[in-house]
Protein backbone atom coordinates (compact mmCIF):
# COMPACT_ATOMS: atom_id res chain seq x y z
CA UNK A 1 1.28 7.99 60.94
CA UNK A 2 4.63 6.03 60.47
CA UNK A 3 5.65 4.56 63.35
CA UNK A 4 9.12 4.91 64.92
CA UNK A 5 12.23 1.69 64.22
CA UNK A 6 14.71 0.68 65.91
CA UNK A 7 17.79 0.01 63.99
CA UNK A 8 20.10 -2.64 65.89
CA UNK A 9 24.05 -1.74 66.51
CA UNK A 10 25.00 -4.19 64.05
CA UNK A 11 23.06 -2.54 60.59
CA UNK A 12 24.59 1.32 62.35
CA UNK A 13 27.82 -0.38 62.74
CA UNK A 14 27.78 -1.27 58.83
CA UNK A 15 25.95 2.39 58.01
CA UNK A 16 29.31 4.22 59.60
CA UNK A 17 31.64 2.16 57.94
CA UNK A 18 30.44 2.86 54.65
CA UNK A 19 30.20 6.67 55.52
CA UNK A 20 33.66 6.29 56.23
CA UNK A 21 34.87 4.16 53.21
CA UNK A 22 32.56 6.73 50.61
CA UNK A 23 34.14 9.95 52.18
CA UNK A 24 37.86 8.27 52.36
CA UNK A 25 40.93 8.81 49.89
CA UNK A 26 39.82 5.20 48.99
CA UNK A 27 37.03 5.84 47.55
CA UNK A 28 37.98 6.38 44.02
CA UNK A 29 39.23 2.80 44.28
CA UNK A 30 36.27 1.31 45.30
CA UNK A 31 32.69 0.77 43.30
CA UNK A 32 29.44 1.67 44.64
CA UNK A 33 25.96 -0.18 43.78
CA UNK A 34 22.26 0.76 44.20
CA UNK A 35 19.58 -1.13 45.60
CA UNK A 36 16.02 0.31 44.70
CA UNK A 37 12.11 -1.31 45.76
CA UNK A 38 13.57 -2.75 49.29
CA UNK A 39 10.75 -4.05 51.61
CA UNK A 40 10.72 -2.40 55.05
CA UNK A 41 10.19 -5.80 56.21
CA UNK A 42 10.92 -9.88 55.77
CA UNK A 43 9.31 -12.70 56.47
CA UNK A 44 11.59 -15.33 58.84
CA UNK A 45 11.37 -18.73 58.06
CA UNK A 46 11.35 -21.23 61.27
CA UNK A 47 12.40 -24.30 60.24
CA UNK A 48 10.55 -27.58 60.99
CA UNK A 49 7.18 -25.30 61.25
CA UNK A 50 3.64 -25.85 60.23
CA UNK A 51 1.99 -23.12 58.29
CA UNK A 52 -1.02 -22.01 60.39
CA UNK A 53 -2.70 -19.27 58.95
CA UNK A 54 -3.85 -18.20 62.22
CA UNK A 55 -0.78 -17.34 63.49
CA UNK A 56 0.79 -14.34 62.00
CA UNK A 57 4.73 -14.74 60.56
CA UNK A 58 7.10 -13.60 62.32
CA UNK A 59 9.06 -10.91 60.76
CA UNK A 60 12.39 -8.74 60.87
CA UNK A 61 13.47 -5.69 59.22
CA UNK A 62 15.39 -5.21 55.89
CA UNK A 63 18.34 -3.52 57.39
CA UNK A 64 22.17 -3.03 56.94
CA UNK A 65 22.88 -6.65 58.50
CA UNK A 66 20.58 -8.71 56.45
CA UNK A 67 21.41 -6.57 52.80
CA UNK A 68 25.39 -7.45 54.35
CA UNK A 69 24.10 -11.36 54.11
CA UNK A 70 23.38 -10.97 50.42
CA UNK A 71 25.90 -9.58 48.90
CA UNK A 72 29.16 -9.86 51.58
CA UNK A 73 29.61 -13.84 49.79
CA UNK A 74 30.26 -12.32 45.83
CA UNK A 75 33.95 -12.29 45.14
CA UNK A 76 37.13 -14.72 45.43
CA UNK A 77 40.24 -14.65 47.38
CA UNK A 78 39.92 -11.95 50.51
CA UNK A 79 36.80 -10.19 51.06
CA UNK A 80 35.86 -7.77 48.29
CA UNK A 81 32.42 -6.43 50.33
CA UNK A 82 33.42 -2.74 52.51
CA UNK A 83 29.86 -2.10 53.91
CA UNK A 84 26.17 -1.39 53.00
CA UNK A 85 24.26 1.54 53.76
CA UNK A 86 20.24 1.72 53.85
CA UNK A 87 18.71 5.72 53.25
CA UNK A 88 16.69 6.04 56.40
CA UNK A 89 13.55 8.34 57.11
CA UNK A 90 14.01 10.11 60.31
CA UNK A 91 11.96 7.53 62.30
CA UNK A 92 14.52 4.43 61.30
CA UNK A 93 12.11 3.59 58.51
CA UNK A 94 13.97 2.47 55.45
CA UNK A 95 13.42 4.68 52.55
CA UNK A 96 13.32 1.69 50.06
CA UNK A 97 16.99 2.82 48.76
CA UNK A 98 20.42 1.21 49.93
CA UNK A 99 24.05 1.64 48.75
CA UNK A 100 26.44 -1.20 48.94
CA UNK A 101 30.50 -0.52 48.54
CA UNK A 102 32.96 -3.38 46.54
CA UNK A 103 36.58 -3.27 46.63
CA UNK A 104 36.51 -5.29 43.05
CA UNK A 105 34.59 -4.26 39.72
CA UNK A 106 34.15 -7.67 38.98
CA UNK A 107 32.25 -8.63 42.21
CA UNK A 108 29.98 -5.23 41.83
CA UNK A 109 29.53 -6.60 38.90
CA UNK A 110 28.35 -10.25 39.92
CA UNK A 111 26.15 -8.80 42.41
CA UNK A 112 24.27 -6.62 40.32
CA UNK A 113 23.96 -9.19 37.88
CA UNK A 114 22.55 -12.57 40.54
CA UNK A 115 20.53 -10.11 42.90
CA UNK A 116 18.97 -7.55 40.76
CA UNK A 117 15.05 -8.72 40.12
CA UNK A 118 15.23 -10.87 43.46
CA UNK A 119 12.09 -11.15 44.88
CA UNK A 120 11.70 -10.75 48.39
CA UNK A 121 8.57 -10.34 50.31
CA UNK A 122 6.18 -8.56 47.84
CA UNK A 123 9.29 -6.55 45.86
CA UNK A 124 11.37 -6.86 43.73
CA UNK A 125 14.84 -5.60 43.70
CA UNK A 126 16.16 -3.04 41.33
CA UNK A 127 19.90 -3.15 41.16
CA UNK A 128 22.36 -0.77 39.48
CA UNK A 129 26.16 0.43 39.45
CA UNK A 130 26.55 3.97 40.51
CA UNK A 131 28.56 5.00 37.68
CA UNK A 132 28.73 8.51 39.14
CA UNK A 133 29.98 6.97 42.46
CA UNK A 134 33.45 5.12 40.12
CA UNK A 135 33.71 8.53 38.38
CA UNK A 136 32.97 7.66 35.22
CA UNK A 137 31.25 10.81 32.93
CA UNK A 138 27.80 9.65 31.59
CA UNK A 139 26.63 12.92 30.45
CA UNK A 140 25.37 12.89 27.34
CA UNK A 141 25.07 8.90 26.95
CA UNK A 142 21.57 8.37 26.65
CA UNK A 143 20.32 8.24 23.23
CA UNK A 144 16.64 7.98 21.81
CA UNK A 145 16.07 5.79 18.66
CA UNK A 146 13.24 5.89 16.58
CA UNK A 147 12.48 4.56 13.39
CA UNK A 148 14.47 1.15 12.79
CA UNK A 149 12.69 -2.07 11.92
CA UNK A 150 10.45 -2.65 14.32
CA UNK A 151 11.47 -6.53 14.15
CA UNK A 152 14.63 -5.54 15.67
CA UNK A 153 15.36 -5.67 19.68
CA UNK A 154 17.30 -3.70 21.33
CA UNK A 155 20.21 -5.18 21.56
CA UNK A 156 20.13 -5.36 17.96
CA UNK A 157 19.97 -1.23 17.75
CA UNK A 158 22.35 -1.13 20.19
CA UNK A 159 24.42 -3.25 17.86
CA UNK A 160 23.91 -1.52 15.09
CA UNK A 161 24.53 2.24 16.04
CA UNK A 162 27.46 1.54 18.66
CA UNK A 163 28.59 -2.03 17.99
CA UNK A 164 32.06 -1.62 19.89
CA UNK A 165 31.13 0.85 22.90
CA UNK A 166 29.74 -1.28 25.90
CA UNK A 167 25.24 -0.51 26.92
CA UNK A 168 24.58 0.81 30.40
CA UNK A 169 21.03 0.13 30.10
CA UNK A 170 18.43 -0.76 27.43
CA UNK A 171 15.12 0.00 27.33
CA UNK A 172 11.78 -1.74 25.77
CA UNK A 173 10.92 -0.86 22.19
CA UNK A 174 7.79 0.90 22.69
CA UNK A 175 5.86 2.88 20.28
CA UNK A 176 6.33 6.59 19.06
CA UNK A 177 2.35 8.69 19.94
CA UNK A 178 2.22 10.39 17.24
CA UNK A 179 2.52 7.60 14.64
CA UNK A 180 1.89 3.61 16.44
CA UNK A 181 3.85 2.29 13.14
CA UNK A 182 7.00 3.58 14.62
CA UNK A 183 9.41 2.16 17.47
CA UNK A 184 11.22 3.69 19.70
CA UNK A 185 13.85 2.98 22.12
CA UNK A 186 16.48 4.44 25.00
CA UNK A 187 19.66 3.24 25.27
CA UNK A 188 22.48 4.43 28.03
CA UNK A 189 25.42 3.72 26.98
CA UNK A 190 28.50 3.08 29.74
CA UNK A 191 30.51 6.38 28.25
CA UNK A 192 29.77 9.29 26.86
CA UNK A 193 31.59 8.57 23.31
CA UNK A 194 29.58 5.73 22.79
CA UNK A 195 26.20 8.04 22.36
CA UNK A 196 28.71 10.27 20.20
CA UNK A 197 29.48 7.38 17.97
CA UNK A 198 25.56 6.05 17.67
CA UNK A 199 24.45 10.01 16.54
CA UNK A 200 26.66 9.94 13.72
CA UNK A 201 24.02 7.42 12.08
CA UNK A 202 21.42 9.99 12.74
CA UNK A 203 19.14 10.21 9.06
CA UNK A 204 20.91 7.11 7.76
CA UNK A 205 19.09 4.59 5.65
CA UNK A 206 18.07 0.91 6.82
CA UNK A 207 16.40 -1.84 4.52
CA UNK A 208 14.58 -4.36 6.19
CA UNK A 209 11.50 -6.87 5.09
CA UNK A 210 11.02 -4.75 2.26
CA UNK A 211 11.05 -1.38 3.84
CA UNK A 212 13.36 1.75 4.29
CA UNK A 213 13.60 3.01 8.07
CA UNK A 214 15.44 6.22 8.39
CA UNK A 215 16.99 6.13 11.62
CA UNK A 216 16.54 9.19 13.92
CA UNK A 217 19.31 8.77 16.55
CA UNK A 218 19.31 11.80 19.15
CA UNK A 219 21.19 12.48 22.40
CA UNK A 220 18.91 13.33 25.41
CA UNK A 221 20.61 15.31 28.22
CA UNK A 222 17.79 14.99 30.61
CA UNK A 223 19.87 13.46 33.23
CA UNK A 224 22.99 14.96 32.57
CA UNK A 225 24.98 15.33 35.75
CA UNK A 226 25.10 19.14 37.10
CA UNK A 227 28.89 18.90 38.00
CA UNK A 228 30.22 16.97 35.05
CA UNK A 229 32.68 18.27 33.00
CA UNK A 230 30.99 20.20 29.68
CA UNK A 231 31.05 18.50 26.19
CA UNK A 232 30.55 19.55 22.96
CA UNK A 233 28.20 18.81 21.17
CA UNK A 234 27.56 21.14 18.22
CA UNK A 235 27.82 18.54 15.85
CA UNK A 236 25.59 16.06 17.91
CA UNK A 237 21.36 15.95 17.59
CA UNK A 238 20.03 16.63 20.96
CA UNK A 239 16.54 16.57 22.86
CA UNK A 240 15.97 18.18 26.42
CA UNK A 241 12.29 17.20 25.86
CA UNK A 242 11.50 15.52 28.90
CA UNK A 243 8.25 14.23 27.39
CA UNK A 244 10.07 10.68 25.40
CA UNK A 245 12.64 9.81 27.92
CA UNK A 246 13.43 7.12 29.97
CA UNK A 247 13.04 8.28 33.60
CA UNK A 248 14.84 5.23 34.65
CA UNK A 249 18.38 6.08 33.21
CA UNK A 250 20.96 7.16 35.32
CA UNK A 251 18.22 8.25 38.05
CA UNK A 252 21.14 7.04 41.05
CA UNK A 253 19.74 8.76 44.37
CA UNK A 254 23.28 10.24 46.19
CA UNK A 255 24.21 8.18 49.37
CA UNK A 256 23.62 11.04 52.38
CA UNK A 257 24.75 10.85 56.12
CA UNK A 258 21.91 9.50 58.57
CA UNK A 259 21.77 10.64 61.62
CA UNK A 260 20.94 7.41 64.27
């Protein structure tokens, strides 16, 4: 059985004000990112110390006032950091998942970009924009590719189906199961026209180290967002096959109230 934590004034000090910030008129203004795989706990360094390994480390909690330490220093000129937020079982225990507001893009950005894969303790932290959050439609913005050299990295498919719409998220080239000899890869793109622009190269032709690679290029609407707008797509190859995606695109848990 879990046992109950005590979450200090400070950490439900910066919970409420970023309640208050996500459910004010300023909220379209401001951009929202996602911290995944947080410890429940710390180790504290004492400085000057000896390491005795009979004498257990002392530790804290990974709560709203040490996630403010990491990320309230990104950003120039006056303070672009609102307030964090850490998802909470009912007994105070974190529920690995935290939500950090930015007044600036750019510093959302900067964050995501120096903290996400920080190590800390024995995890390792997964770090994304909410892109629902700044109100941006990704519906219909993940694509699967299969079929293109297998030399090629991602990026490089990404640069070849969609070379001016901006990547959300790029995943591995892996391997199709019903034929090793092909690759495969998942690609979010930041917008829903840049999918629509990659599909139009759906059955097209690619020569590479000898071969021909006909590229299959289709739009999977697994994790298309229940209250987005609707899109065409008539003219647009799709998948709802759940059994090739990418579970990790556009997966953003929604920040909820916690009661302390």
């Amino acid at each position: 059985m879990s046992t109950s934590r005590t979450v200090s004034q400070t950490s439900k000090g910066y919970a409420k004000a970023y309640d208050k910030a996500y459910h004010s008129s300023e909220r379209t203004s401001l951009h929202n990112i996602i911290f995944t795989y947080i410890p429940q706990e710390i180790l504290c360094a004492i400085p000057g110390a000896t390491y005795n390994p009979a004498v257990p480390t002392p530790t804290r909690p990974f709560d709203e006032e040490f996630l403010a330490t990491l990320v309230q220093n990104f950003g120039t000129g006056r303070p672009s950091f609102v307030a964090c937020k850490i998802v909470r079982h009912h007994n105070g225990a974190n529920s690995n998942t935290a939500f950090a507001l930015f007044r600036d893009e750019a510093d959302a950005s900067s964050a995501v970009e120096q903290l996400n894969g920080l190590a800390i303790g024995n995890k390792r932290l997964k770090i994304s924009k909410d892109r629902k959050g700044e109100g941006i439609c990704i519906t219909n913005a993940n694509v699967r590719v299969k079929d293109f050299p297998p030399q090629w990295t991602p990026e490089e498919v990404a640069q070849h189906i969609a070379p001016d719409h901006p990547v959300e998220k790029l995943s591995p080239v892996t391997w199709d199961k019903t034929d090793p000899s092909i690759a495969l890869t998942f690609i979010l793109f930041s917008k829903t026209t840049g999918a629509e622009e990659a599909v139009k190269l759906h059955g097209t032709t690619v020569d590479a180290a000898g071969k021909s690679f006909t590229l299959q290029v289709i739009l999977t609407r697994k994790h298309a967002q229940p209250n987005s707008p609707s899109e065409p797509t008539t003219s647009i190859p799709t998948q709802m096959d759940d059994s090739d995606t990418d579970s990790d695109h556009d997966s953003s848990p929604f920040p909820r109230d916690t009661a302390y």
